[in-house]
N, C-alpha and C. Protein backbone atom coordinates (compact mmCIF):
# COMPACT_ATOMS: atom_id res chain seq x y z
N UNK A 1 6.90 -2.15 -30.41
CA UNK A 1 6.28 -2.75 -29.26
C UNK A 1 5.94 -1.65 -28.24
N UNK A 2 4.84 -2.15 -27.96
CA UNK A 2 4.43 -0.60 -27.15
C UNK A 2 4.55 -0.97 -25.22
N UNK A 3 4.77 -0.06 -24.40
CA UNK A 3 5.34 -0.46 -23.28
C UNK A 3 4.10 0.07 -22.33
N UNK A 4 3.40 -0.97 -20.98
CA UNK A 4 2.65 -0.53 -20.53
C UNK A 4 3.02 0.27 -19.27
N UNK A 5 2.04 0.85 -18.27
CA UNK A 5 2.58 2.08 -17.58
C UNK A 5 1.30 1.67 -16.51
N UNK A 6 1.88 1.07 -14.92
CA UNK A 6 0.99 0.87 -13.64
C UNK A 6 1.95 1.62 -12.48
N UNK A 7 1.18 2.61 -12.51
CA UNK A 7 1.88 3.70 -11.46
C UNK A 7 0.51 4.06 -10.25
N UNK A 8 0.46 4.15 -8.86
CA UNK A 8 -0.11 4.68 -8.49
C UNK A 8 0.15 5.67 -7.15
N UNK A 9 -0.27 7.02 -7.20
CA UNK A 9 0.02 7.89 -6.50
C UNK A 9 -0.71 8.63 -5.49
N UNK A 10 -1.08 8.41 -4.23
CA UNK A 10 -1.91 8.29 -3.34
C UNK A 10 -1.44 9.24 -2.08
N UNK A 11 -2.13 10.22 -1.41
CA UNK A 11 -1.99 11.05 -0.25
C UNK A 11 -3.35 10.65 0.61
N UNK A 12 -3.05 10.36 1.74
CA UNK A 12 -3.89 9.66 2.43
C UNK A 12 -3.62 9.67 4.37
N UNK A 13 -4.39 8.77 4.75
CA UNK A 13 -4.19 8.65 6.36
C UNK A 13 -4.35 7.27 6.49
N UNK A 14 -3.54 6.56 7.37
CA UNK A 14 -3.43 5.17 7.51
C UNK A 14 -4.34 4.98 8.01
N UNK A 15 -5.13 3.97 8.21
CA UNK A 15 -6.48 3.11 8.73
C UNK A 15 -6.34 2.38 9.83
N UNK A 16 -5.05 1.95 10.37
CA UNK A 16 -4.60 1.17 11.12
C UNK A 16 -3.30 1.02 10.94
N UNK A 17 -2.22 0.67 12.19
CA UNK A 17 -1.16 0.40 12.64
C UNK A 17 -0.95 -0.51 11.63
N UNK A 18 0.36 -0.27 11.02
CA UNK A 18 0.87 -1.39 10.06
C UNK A 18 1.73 -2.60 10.42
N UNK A 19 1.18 -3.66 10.01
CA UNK A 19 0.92 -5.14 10.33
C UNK A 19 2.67 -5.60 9.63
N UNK A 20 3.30 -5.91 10.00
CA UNK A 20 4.55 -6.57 9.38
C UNK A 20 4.70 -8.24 9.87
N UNK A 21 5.01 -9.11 8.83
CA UNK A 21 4.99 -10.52 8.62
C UNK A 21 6.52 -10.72 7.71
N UNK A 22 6.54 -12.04 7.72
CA UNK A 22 7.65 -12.41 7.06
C UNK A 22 7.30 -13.42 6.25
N UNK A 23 7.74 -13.57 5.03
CA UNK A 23 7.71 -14.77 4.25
C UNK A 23 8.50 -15.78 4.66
N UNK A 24 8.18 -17.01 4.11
CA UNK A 24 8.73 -18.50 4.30
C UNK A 24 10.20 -18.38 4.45
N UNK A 25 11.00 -17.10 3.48
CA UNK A 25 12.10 -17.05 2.89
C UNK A 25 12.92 -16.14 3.87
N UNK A 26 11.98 -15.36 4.64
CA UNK A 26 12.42 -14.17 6.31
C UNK A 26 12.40 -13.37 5.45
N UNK A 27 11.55 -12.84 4.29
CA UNK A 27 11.64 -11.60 3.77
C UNK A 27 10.19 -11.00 4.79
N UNK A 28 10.43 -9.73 5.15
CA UNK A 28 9.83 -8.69 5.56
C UNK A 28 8.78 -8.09 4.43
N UNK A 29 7.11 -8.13 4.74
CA UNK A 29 6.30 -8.14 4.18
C UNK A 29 5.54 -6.92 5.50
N UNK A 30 4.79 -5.54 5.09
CA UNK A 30 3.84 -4.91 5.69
C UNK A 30 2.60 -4.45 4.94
N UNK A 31 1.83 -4.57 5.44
CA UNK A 31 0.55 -3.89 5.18
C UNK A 31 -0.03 -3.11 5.89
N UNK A 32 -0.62 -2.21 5.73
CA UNK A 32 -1.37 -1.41 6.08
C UNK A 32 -2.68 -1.22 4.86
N UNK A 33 -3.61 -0.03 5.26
CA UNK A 33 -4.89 0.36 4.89
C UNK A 33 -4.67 1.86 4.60
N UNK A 34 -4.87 2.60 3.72
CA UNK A 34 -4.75 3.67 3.83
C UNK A 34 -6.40 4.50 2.95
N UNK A 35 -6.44 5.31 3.71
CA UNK A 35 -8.09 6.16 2.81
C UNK A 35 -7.51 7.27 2.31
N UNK A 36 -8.33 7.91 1.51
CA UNK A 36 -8.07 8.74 0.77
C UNK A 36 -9.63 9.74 0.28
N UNK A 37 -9.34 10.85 0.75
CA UNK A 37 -10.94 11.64 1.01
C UNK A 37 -11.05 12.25 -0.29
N UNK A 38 -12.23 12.80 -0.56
CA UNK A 38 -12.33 13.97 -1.76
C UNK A 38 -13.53 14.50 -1.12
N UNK A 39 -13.88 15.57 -1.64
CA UNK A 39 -14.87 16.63 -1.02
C UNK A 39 -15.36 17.45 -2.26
N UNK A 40 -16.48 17.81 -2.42
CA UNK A 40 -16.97 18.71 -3.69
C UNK A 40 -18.98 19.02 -3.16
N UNK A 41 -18.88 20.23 -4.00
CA UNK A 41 -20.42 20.41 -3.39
C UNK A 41 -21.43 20.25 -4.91
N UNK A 42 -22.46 19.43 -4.38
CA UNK A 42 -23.40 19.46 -5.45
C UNK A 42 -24.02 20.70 -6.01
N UNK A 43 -25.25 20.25 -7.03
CA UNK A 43 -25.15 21.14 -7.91
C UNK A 43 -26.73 22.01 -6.57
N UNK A 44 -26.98 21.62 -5.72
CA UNK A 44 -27.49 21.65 -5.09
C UNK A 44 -26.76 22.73 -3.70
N UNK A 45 -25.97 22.38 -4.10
CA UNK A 45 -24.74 23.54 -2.59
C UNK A 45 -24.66 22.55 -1.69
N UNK A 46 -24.88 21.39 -1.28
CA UNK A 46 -25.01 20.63 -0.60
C UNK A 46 -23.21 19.92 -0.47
N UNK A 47 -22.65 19.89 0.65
CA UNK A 47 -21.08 19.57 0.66
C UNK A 47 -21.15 18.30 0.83
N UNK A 48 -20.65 17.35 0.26
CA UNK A 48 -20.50 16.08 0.10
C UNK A 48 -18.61 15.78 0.33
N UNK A 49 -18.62 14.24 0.62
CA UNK A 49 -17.24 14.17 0.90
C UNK A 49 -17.54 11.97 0.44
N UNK A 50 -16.61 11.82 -0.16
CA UNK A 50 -16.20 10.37 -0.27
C UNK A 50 -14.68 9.78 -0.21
N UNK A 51 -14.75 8.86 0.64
CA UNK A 51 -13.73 8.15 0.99
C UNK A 51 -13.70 6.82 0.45
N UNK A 52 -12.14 6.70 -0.22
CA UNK A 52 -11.59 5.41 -0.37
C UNK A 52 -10.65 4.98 0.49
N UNK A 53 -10.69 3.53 0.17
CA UNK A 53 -9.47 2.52 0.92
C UNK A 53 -8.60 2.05 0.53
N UNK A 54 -8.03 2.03 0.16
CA UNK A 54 -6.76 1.53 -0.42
C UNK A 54 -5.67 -0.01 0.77
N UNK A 55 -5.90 -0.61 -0.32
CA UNK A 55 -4.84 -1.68 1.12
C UNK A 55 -3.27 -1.77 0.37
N UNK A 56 -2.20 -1.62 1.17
CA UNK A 56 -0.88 -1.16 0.61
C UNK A 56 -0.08 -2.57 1.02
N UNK A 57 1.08 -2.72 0.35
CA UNK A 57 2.62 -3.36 0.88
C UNK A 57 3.23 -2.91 0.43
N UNK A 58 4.26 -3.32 1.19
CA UNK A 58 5.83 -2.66 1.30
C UNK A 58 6.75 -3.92 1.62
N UNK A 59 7.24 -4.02 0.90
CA UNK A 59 8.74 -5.14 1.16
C UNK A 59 9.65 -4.55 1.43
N UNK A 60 10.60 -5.82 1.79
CA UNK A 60 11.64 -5.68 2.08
C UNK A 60 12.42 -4.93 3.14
N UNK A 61 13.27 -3.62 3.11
CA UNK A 61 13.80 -2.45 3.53
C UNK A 61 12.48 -1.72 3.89
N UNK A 62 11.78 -1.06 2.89
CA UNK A 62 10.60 -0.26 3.34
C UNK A 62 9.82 -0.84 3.54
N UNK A 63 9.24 -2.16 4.39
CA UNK A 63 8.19 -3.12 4.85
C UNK A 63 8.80 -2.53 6.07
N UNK A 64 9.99 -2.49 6.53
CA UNK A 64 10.79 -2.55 8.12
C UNK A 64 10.70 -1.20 8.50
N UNK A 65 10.31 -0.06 7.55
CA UNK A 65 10.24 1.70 8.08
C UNK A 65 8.80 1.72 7.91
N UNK A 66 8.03 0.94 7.21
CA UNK A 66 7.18 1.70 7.64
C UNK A 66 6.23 1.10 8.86
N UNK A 67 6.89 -0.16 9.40
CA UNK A 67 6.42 -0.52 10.05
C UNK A 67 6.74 0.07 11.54
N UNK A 68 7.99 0.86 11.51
CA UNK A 68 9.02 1.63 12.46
C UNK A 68 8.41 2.98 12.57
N UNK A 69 8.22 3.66 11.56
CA UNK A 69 8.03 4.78 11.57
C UNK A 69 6.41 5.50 11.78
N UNK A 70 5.46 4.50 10.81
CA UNK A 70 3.68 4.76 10.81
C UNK A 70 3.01 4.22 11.80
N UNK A 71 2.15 4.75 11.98
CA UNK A 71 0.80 4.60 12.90
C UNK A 71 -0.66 5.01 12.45
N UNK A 72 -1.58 4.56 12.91
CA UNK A 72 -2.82 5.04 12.40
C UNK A 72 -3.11 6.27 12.59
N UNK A 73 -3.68 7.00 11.19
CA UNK A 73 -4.32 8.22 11.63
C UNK A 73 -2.88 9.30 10.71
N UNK A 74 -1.73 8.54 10.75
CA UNK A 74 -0.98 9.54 9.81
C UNK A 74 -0.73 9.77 8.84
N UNK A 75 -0.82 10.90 8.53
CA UNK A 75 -0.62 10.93 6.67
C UNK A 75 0.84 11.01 5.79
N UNK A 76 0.24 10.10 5.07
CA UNK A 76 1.58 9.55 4.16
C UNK A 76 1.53 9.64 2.62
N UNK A 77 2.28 10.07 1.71
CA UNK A 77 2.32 9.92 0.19
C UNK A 77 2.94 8.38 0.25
N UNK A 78 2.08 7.84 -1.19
CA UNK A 78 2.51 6.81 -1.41
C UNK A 78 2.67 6.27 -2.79
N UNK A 79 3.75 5.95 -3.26
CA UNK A 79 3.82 5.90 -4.94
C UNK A 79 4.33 4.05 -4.94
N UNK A 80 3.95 3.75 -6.26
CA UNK A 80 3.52 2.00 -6.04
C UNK A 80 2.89 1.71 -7.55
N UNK A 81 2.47 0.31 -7.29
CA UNK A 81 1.76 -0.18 -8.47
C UNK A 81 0.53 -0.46 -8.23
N UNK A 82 -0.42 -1.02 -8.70
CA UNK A 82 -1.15 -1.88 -8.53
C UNK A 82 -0.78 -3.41 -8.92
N UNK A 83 -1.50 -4.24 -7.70
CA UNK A 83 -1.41 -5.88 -8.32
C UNK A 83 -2.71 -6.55 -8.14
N UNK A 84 -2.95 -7.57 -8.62
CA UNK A 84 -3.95 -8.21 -7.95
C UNK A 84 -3.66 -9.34 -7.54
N UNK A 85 -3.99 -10.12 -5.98
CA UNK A 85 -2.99 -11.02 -5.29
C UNK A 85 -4.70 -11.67 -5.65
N UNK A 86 -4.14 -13.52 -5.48
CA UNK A 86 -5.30 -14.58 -5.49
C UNK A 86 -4.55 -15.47 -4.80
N UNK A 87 -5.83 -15.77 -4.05
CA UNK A 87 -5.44 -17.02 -3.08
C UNK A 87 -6.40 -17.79 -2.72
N UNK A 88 -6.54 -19.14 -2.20
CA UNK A 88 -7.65 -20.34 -1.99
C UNK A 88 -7.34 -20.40 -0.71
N UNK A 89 -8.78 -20.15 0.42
CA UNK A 89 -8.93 -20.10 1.74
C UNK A 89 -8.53 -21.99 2.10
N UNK A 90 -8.65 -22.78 3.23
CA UNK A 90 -9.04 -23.89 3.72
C UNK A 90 -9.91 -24.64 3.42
N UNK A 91 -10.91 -23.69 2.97
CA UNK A 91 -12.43 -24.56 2.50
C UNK A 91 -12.42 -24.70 0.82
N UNK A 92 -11.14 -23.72 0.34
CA UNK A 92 -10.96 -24.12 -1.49
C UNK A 92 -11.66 -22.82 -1.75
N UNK A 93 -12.27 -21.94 -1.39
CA UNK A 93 -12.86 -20.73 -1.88
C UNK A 93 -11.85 -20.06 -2.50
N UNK A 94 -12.06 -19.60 -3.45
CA UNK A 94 -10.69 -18.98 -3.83
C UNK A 94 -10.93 -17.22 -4.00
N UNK A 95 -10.15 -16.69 -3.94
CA UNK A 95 -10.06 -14.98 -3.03
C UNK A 95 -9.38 -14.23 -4.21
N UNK A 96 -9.51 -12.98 -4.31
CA UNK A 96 -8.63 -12.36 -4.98
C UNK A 96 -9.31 -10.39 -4.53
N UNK A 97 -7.76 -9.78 -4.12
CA UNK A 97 -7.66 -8.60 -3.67
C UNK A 97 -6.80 -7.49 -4.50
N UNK A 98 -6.94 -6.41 -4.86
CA UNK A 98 -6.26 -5.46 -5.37
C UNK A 98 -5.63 -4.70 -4.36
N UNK A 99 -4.25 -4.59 -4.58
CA UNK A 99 -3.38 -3.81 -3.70
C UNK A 99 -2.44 -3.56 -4.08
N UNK A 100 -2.16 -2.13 -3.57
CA UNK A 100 -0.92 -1.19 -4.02
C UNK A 100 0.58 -1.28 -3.60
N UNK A 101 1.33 -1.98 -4.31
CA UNK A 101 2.70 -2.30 -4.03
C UNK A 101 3.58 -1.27 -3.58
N UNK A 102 3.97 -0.72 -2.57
CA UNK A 102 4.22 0.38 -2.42
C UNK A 102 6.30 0.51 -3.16
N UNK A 103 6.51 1.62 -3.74
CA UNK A 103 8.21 1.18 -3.61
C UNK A 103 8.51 2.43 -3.53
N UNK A 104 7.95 3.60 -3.09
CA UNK A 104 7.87 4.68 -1.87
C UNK A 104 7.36 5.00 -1.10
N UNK A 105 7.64 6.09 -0.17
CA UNK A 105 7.04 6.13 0.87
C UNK A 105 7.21 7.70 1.35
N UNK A 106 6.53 8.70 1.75
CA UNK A 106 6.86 10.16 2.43
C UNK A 106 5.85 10.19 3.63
N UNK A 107 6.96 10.16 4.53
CA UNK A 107 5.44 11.13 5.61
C UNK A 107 5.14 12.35 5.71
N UNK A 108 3.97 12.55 5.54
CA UNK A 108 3.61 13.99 5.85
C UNK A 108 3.57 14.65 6.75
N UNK A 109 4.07 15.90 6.94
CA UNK A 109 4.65 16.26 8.16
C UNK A 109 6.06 16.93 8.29
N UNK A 110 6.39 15.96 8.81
CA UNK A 110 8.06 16.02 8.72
C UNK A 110 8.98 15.54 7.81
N UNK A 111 8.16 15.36 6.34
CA UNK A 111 9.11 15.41 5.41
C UNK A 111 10.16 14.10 5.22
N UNK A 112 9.72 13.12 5.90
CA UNK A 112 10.81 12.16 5.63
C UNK A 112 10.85 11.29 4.54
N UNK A 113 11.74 10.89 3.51
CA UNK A 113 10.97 10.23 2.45
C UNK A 113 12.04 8.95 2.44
N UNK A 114 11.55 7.95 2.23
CA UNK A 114 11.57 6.47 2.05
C UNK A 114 11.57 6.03 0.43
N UNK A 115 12.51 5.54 -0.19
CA UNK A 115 12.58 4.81 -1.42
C UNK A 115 13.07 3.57 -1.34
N UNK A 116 12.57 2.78 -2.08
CA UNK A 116 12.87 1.27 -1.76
C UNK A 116 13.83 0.64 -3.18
N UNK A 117 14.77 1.58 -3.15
CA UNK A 117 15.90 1.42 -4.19
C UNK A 117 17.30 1.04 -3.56
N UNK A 118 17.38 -0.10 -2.90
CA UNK A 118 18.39 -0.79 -2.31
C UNK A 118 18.65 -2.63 -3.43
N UNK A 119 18.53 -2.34 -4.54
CA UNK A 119 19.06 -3.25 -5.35
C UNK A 119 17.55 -4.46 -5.33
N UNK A 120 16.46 -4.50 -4.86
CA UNK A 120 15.40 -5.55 -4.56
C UNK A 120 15.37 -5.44 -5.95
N UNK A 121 14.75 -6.63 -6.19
CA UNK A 121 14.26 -7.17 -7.67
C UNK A 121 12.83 -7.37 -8.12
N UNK A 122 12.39 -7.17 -8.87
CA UNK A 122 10.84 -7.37 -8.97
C UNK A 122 10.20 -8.88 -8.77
N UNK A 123 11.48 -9.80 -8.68
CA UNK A 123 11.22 -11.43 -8.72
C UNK A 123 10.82 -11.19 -7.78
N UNK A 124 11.62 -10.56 -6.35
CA UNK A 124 11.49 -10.95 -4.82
C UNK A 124 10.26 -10.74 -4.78
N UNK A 125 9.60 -9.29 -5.17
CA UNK A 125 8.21 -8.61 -5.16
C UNK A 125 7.33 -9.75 -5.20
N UNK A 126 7.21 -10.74 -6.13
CA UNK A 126 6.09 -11.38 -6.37
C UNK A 126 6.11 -12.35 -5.78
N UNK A 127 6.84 -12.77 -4.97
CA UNK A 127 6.93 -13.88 -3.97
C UNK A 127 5.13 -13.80 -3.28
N UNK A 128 4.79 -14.91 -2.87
CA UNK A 128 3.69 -15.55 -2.65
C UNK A 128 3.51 -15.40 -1.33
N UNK A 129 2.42 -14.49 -0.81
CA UNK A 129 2.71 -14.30 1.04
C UNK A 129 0.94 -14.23 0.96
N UNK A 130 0.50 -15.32 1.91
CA UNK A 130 -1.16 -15.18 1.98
C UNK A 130 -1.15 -14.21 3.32
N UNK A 131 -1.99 -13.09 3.20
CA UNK A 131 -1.99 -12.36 4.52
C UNK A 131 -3.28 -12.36 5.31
């Protein structure tokens, strides 16, 4: 049986002040936005630069630092999964977003690093939070 592998590893600058909520259950849920630049010159000499977005969470323990510790504009490593969350608005439209589960965290800078290895379970993870 072969075993699959969703890792993602991201150096970036937050987009905005990170948003912390709670589930039904008082679990601690944050999000933030984070971009991520690249730069290369065409074949032309011409310097080009493209930016992605990335939208992140963090539960639990590290939902509560990074909501303590980040601000927009700072740069952070971030190691995580990918998921894809779906949800049906008021009007029945139904939605679906890709976002990076975060279950580390480093700021850049001063070196502080954040792991979200305090016994959480992957059940809690998938708990149902419309944001």
């Amino acid at each position: 049986m072969s075993r699959g592998l969703n890792k993602v590893l991201l150096i970036g600058r937050l987009g905005r002040d990170p948003e912390m909520r709670y589930t039904p259950s008082g679990r601690p849920v944050t999000s933030f936005s984070l971009a991520t630049s690249r730069t290369w010159n065409t074949s032309e000499g011409e310097r080009r630069t493209e930016t992605e977005w990335f939208n992140i969470v963090a539960w639990g323990n590290l939902a509560e630092i990074c909501k303590n510790f980040l601000t927009k504009g700072q740069q952070v490593y971030i190691e995580g999964r990918l998921q894809t969350r779906h949800w049906e608005d008021a009007e029945g439209n139904k939605h679906s977003a890709i976002e990076v589960v975060a279950n580390e965290m480093i700021i850049l800078g001063d070196r502080r690093e954040v792991s979200n290895e305090g016994g959480d379970t992957g059940a809690q993870e998938e708990e149902e939070f419309p944001f």
